[in-house]
Protein backbone atom coordinates (compact mmCIF):
# COMPACT_ATOMS: atom_id res chain seq x y z
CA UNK A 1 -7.48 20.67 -7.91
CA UNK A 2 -7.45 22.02 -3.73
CA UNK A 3 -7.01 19.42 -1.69
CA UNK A 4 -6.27 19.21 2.23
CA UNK A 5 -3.99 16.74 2.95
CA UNK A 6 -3.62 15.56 6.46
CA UNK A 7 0.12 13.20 6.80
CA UNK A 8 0.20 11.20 9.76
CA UNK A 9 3.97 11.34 10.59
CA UNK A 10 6.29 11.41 13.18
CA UNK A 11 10.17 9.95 13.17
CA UNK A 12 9.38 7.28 15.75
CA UNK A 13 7.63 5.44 12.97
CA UNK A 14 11.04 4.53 11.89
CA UNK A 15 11.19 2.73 15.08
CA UNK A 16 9.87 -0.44 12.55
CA UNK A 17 13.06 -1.83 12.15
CA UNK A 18 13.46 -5.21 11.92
CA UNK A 19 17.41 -5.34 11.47
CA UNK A 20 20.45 -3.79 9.26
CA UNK A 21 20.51 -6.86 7.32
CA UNK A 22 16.34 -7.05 6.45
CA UNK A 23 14.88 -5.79 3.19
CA UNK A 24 12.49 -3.66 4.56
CA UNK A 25 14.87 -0.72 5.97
CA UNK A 26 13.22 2.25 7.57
CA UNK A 27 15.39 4.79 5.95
CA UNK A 28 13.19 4.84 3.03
CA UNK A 29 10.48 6.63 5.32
CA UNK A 30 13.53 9.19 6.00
CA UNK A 31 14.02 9.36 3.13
CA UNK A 32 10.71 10.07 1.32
CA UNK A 33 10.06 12.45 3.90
CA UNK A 34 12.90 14.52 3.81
CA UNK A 35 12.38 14.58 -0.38
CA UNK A 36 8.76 16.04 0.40
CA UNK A 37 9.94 18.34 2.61
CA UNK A 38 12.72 19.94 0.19
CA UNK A 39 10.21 19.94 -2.46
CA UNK A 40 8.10 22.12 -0.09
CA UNK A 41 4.99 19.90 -0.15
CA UNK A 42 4.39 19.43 3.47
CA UNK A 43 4.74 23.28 4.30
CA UNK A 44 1.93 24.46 1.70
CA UNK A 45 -1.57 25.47 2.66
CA UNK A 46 -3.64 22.91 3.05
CA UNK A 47 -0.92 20.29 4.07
CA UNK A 48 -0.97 19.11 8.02
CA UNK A 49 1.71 17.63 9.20
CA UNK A 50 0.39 15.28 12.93
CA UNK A 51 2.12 12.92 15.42
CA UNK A 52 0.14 9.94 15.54
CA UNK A 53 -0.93 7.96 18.65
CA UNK A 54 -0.48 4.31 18.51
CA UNK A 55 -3.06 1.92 17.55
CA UNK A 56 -4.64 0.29 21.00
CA UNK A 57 -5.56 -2.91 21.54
CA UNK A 58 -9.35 -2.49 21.19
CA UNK A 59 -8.05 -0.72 18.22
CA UNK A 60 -6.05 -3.61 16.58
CA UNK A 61 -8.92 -6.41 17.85
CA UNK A 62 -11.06 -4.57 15.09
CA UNK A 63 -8.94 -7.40 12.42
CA UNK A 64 -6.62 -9.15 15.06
CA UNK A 65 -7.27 -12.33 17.71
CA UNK A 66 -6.44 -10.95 21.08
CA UNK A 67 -3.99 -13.95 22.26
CA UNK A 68 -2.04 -12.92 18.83
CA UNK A 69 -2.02 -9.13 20.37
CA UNK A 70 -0.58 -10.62 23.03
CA UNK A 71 2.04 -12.81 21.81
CA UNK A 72 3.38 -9.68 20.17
CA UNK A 73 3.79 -7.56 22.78
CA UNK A 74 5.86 -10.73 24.61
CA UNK A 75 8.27 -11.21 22.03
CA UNK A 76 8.66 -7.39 21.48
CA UNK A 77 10.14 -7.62 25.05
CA UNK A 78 13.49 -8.14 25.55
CA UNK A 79 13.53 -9.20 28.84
CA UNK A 80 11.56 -12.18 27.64
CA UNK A 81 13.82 -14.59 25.69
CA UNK A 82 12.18 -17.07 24.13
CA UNK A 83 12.60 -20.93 25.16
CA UNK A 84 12.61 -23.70 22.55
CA UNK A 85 8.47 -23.98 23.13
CA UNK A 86 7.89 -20.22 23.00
CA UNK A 87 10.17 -20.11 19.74
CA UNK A 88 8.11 -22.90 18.31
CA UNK A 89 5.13 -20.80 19.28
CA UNK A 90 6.14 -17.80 17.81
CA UNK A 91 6.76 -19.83 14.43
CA UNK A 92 3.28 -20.77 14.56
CA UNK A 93 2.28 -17.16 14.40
CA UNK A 94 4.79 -16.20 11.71
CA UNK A 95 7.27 -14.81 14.52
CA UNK A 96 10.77 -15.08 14.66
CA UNK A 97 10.92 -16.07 10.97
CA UNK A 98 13.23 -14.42 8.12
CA UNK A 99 10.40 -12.00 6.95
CA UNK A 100 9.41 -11.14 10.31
CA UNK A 101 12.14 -11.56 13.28
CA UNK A 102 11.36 -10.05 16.36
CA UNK A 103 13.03 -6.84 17.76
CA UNK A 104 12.54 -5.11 20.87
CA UNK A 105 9.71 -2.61 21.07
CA UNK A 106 7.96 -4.25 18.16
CA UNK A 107 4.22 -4.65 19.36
CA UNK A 108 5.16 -0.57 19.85
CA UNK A 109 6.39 0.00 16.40
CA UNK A 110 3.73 -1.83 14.62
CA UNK A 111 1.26 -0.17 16.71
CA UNK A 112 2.18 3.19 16.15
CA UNK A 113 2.12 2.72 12.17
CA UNK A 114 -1.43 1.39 12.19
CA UNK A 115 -2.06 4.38 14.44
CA UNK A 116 -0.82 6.52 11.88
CA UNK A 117 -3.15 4.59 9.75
CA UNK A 118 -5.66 5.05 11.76
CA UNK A 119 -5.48 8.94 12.17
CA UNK A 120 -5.22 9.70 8.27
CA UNK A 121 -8.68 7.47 8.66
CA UNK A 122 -10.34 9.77 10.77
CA UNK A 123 -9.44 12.72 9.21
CA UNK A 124 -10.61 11.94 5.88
CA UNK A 125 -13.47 10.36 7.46
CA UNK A 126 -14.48 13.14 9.92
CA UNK A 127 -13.87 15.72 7.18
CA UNK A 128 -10.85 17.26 8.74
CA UNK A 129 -8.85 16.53 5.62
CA UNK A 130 -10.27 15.56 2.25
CA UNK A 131 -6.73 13.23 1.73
CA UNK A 132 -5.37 11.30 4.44
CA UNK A 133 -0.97 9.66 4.00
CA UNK A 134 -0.18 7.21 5.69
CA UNK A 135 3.61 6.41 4.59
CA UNK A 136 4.71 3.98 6.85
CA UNK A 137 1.66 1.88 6.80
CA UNK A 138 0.30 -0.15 3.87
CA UNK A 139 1.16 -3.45 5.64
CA UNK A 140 -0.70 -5.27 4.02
CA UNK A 141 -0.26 -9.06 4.74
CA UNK A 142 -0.39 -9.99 8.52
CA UNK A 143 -3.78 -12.09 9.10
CA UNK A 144 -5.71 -12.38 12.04
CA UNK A 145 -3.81 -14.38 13.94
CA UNK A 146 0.02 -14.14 12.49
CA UNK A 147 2.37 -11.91 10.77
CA UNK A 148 3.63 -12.53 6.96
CA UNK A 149 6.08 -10.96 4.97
CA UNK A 150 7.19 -8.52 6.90
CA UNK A 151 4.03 -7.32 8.20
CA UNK A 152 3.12 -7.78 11.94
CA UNK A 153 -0.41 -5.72 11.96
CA UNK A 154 -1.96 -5.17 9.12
CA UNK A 155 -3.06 -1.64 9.18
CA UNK A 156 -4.69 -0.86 5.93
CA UNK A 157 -7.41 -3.81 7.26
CA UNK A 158 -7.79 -2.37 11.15
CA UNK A 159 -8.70 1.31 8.96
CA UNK A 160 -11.24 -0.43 7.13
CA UNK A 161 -13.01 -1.80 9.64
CA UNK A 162 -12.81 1.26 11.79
CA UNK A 163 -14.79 3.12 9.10
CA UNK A 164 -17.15 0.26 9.29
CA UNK A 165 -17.65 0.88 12.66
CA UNK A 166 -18.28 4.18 12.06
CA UNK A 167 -20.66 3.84 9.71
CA UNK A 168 -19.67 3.86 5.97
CA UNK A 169 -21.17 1.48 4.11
CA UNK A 170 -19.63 1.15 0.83
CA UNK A 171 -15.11 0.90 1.29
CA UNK A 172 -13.13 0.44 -1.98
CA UNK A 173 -9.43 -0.76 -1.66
CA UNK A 174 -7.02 -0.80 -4.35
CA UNK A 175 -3.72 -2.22 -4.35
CA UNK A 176 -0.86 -1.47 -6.31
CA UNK A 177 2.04 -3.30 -4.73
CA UNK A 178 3.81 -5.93 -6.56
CA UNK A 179 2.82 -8.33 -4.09
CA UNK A 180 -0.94 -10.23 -3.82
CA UNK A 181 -3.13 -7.97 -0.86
CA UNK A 182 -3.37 -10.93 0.68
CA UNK A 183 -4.31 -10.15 4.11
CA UNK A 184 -6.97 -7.30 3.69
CA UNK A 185 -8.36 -9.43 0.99
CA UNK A 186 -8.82 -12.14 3.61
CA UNK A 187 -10.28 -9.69 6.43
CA UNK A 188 -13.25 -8.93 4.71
CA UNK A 189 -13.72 -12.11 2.23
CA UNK A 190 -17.40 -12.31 2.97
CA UNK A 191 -18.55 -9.00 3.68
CA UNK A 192 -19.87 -6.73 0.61
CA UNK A 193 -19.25 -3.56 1.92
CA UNK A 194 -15.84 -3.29 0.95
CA UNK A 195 -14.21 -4.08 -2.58
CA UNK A 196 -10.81 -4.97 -2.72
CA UNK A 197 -8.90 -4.87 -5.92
CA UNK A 198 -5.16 -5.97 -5.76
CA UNK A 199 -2.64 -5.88 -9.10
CA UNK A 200 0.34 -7.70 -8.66
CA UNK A 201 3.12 -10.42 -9.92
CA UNK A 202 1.52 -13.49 -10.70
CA UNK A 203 1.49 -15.58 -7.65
CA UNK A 204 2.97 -18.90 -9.87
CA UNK A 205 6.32 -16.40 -9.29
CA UNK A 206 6.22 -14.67 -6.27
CA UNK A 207 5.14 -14.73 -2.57
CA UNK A 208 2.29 -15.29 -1.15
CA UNK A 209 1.33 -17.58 -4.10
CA UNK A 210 -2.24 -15.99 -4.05
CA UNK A 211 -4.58 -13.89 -5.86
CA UNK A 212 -5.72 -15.47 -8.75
CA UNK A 213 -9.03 -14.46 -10.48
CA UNK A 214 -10.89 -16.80 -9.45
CA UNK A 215 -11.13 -15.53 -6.11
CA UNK A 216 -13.94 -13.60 -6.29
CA UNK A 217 -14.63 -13.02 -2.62
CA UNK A 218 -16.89 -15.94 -0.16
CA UNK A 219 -20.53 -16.96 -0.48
CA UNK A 220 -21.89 -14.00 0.71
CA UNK A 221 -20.01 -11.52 -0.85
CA UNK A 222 -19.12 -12.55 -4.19
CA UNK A 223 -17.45 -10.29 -6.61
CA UNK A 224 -16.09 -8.14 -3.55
CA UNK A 225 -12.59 -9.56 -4.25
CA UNK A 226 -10.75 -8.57 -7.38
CA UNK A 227 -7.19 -9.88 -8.48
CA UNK A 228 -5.50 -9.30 -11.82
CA UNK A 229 -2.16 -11.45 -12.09
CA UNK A 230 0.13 -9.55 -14.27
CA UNK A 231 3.00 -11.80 -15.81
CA UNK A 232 6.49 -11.18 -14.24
CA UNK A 233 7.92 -8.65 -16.98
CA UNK A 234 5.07 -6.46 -16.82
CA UNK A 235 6.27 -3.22 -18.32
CA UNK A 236 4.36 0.56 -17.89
CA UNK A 237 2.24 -0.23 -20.59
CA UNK A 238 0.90 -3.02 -20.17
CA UNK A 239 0.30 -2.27 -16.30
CA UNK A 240 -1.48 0.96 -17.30
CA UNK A 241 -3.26 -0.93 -19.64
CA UNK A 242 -4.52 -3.15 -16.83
CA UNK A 243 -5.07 -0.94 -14.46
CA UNK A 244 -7.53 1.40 -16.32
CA UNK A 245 -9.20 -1.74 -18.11
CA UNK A 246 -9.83 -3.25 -14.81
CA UNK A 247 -10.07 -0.29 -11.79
CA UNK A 248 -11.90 2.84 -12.68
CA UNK A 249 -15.04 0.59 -14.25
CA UNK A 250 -15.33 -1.63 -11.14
CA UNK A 251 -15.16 1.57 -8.87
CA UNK A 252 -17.86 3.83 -10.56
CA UNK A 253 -20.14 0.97 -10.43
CA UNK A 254 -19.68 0.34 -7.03
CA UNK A 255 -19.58 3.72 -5.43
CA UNK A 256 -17.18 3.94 -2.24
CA UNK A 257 -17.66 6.38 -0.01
CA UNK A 258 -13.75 6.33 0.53
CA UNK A 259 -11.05 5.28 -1.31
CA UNK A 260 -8.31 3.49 0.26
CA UNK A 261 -5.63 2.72 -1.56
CA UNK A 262 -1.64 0.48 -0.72
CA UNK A 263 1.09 2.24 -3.14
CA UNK A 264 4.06 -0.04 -2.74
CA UNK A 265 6.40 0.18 -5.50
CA UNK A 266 7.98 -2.60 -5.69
CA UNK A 267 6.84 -2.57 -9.00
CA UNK A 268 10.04 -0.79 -10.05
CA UNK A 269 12.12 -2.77 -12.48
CA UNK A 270 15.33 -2.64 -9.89
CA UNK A 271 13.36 -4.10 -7.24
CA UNK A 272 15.24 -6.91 -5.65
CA UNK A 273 11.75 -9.00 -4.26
CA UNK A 274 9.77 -8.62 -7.50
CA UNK A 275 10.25 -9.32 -11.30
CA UNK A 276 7.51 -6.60 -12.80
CA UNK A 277 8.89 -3.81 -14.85
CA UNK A 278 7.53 -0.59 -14.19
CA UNK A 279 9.14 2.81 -13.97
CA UNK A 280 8.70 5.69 -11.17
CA UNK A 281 7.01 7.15 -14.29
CA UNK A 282 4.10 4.83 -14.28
CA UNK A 283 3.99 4.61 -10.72
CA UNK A 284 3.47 8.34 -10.91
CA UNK A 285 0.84 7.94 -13.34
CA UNK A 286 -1.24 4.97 -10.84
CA UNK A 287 -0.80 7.67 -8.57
CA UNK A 288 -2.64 10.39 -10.07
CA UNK A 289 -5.66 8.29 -11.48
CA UNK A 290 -6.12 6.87 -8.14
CA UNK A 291 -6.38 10.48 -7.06
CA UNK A 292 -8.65 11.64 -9.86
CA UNK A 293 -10.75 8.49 -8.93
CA UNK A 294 -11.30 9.73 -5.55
CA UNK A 295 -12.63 13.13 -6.64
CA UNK A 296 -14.72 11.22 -9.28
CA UNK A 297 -16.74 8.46 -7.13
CA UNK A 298 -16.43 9.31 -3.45
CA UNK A 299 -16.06 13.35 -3.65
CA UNK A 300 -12.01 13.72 -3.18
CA UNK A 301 -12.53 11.05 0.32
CA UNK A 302 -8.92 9.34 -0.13
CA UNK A 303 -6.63 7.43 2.63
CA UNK A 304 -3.33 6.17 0.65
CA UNK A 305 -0.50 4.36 2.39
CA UNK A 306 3.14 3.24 1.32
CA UNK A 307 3.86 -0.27 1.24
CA UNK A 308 6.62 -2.38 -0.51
CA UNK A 309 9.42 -1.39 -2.24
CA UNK A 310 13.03 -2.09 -1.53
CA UNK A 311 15.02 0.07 -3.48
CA UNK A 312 15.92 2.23 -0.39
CA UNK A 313 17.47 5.69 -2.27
CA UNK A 314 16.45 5.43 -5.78
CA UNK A 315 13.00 4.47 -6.04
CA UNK A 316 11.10 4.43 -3.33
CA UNK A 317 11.89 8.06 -2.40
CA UNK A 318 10.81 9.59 -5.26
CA UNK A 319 7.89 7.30 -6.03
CA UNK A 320 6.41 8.53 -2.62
CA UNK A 321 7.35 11.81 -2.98
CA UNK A 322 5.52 12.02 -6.12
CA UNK A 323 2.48 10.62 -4.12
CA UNK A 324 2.29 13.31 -1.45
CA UNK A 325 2.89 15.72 -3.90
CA UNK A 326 -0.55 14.39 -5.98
CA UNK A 327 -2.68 13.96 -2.67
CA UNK A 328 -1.19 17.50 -2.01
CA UNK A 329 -2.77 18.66 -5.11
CA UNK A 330 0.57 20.08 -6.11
CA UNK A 331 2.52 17.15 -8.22
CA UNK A 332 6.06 17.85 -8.78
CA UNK A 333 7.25 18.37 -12.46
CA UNK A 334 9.00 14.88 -13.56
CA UNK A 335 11.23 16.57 -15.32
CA UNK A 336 12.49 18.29 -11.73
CA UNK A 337 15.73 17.72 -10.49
CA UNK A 338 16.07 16.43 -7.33
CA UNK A 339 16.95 18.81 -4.75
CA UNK A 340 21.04 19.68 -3.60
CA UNK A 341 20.03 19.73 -0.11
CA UNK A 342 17.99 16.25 -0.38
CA UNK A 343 21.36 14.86 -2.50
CA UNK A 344 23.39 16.22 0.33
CA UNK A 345 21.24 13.98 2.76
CA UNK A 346 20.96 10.89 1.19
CA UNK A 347 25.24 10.99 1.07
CA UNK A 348 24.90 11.66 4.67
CA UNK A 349 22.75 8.52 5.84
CA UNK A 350 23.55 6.25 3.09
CA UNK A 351 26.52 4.77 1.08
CA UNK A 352 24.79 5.10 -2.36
CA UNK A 353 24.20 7.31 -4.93
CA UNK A 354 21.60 9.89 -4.80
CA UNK A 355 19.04 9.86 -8.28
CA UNK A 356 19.38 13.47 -9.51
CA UNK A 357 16.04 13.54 -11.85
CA UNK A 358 12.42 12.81 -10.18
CA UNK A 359 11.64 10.91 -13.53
CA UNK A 360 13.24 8.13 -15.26
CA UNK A 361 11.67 9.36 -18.75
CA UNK A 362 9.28 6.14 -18.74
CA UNK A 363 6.32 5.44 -20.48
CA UNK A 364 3.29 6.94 -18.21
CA UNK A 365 0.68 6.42 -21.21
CA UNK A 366 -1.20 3.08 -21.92
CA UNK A 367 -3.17 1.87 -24.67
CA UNK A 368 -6.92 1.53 -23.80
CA UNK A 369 -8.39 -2.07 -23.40
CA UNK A 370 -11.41 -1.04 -25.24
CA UNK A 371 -9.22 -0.37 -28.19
CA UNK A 372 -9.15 -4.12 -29.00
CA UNK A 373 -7.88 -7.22 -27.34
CA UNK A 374 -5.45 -9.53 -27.99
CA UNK A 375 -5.60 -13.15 -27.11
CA UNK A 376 -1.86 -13.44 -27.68
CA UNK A 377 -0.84 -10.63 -25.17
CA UNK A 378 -0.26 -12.01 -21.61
CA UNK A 379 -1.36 -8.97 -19.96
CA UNK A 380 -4.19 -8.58 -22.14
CA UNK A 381 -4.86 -12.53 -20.99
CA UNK A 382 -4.60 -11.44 -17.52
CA UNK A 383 -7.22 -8.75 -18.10
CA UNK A 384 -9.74 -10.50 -19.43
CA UNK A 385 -9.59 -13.60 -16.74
CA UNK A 386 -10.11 -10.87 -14.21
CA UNK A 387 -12.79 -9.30 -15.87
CA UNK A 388 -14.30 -12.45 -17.11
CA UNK A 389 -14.52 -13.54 -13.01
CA UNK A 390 -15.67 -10.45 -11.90
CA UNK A 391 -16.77 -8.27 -13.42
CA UNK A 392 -20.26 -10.08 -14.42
CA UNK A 393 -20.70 -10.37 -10.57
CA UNK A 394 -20.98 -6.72 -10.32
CA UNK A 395 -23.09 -5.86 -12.67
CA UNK A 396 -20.85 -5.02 -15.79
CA UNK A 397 -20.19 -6.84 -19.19
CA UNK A 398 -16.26 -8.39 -19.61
């Protein structure tokens, strides 16, 4: 498969940093980058490699209020301490919490990654690229008018409805994170034009305690939302399983004219913030039928993003590397060791070991849900509530 693959990228995205002591560490950007880079996939033909602007403000009042804007560029300054009221105000606007302190610079930060969104937009979109990465965004919870878990602009959502703007008329997002999409699901509730499709931990265990299927989207765009709630202990099969029984059926009926899709892998079975079960094997696998998908209903036109995942050295790296490598059209050999030079790094920067295989010999293969389904499975449960909700709604039997 040829692909051109246009990375938005530059090491001042690692300027998101919201503390040593906070999950969401920006050496696993480094990281995944430097991986890539040994493994040669950002030097091939085909691959760009582009500094991204940052997002402006006209840019980021596409899915956020103005006075939020604003507040964010207040507290990112650290000349401007905040009193009791402005602390209480910050609060409000999920500021200054646990998930999402403030830092200095971090209206900056969080611009520049949904600028980097942003660009990988317009070059799939203007044809400059047929694949757009985005690694540093896929931050996918901030709302219109606050930040949540650990997201202060929610960049996948302001790339959506830039391509709106511009004209496309049909936007499918999937989301593979362990977490609910929560707040690109809620940017564009009631408008048709864009399916979103999140899998992720059942939200009776894990934050944001939303995405059931039974939300189906608002009155005038019903079926546009799509949630399947896998049960915590989700292993690669029964993901898989989901994920083709419930994806590639809801996307060839609807026809994007772009795919965007959130790759966080805190799915990983070592993942600190989530309790699903998945290896990099699987996450590999998501990976490359998202790709295929792309080439299948909207003729290769693909923006991907990172996301979660808080396993710093031993997941998230190679999870992501594996996903440039597949939008790259070159995917690296699981059975690969990782490079000496890359191992070298990682002791460098970090205190931990450095994984020496790019595969954890999971299972990437799933049983399809057409073969038969069980009511006593709880993923096959899950499946069939989601289907059941939603899939009637566009036009397809459960």
């Amino acid at each position: 498969m040829t692909c051109t693959l246009h990375v938005a990228w530059d090491d001042g995205l690692t300027g998101y940093d919201f503390g040593p002591q906070h999950p969401m560490s920006p050496v696993r950007l480094k990281l995944t980058m430097e991986l890539a880079q040994a493994f040669g996939r950002l030097r091939q033909h085909g691959v760009s490699v582009q500094i991204p602007a940052a997002a402006t403000d006209a840019e980021l009042e596409l899915v956020h209020h103005p006075a939020y804007i604003a507040l964010v560029r207040l507290a990112s300054d650290p000349a401007h301490r905040p009193s009791a009221l402005t602390a209480r105000v910050l609060a409000d606007h999920g500021l200054g919490t646990e998930d999402d302190p403030v830092f200095a610079g971090m209206h900056e930060a969080a611009a520049m990654i949904t600028g980097a969104t942003l660009a990988a937009a317009r070059a799939v979109w203007t044809s400059a690229a047929q694949h757009g990465a985005s690694i540093a965004g896929g931050l996918h919870h901030a709302m219109h008018r606050s930040a949540s878990g650990f997201c202060v602009y929610n960049d996948p959502a302001v790339a959506i409805a830039w391509l709106l703007r511009e004209g496309a008329e049909r936007v499918a997002y999937v989301d593979v994170d362990a977490h609910h999409g929560d707040g690109v699901q809620t940017a564009f509730w009631n408008d048709p034009r864009v399916l979103t499709i999140s899998l992720h931990e059942d939200p009776a265990t894990l934050f944001p305690g939303t995405g059931r299927p039974s939300e189906t989207g608002g009155p005038r765009a019903e079926g546009s939302a799509v949630n399947v709630a896998l049960p915590a202990g989700t292993r690669d099969a029964g993901w898989l399983r989901a994920f083709h029984a419930v994806v590639p059926p809801l996307l060839r009926e609807f026809r994007p004219q772009i795919l965007v899709s959130q790759h966080g892998c805190d799915t990983h079975w070592s993942d600190p913030l989530a309790n699903l079960e998945l290896t990099i094997d699987a996450q590999r696998a998501a990976h490359a039928a998202l790709h295929a998908l792309a080439h299948e209903v909207c003729d290769g036109r693909w923006l991907l993003t990172g996301g979660g995942g808080y396993q710093h050295v031993q997941v998230v790296p190679l999870s992501w590397a594996h996903l440039l490598a597949e939008a790259a059209g070159t995917p690296i050999d699981p059975e690969s060791p990782t490079p000496g030079l890359w191992r070298e790094y990682v002791d460098c920067v970090t205190s931990q070991p450095s994984p020496k295989r790019m595969t954890e010999d999971g299972w990437a293969e799933h049983y399809p849900f057409e073969s038969g389904y069980d009511p006593a499975e709880p993923v096959d449960r899950a499946i069939m509530a989601t289907r059941k909700a939603v899939f009637p709604l566009n036009g397809l039997t459960p």
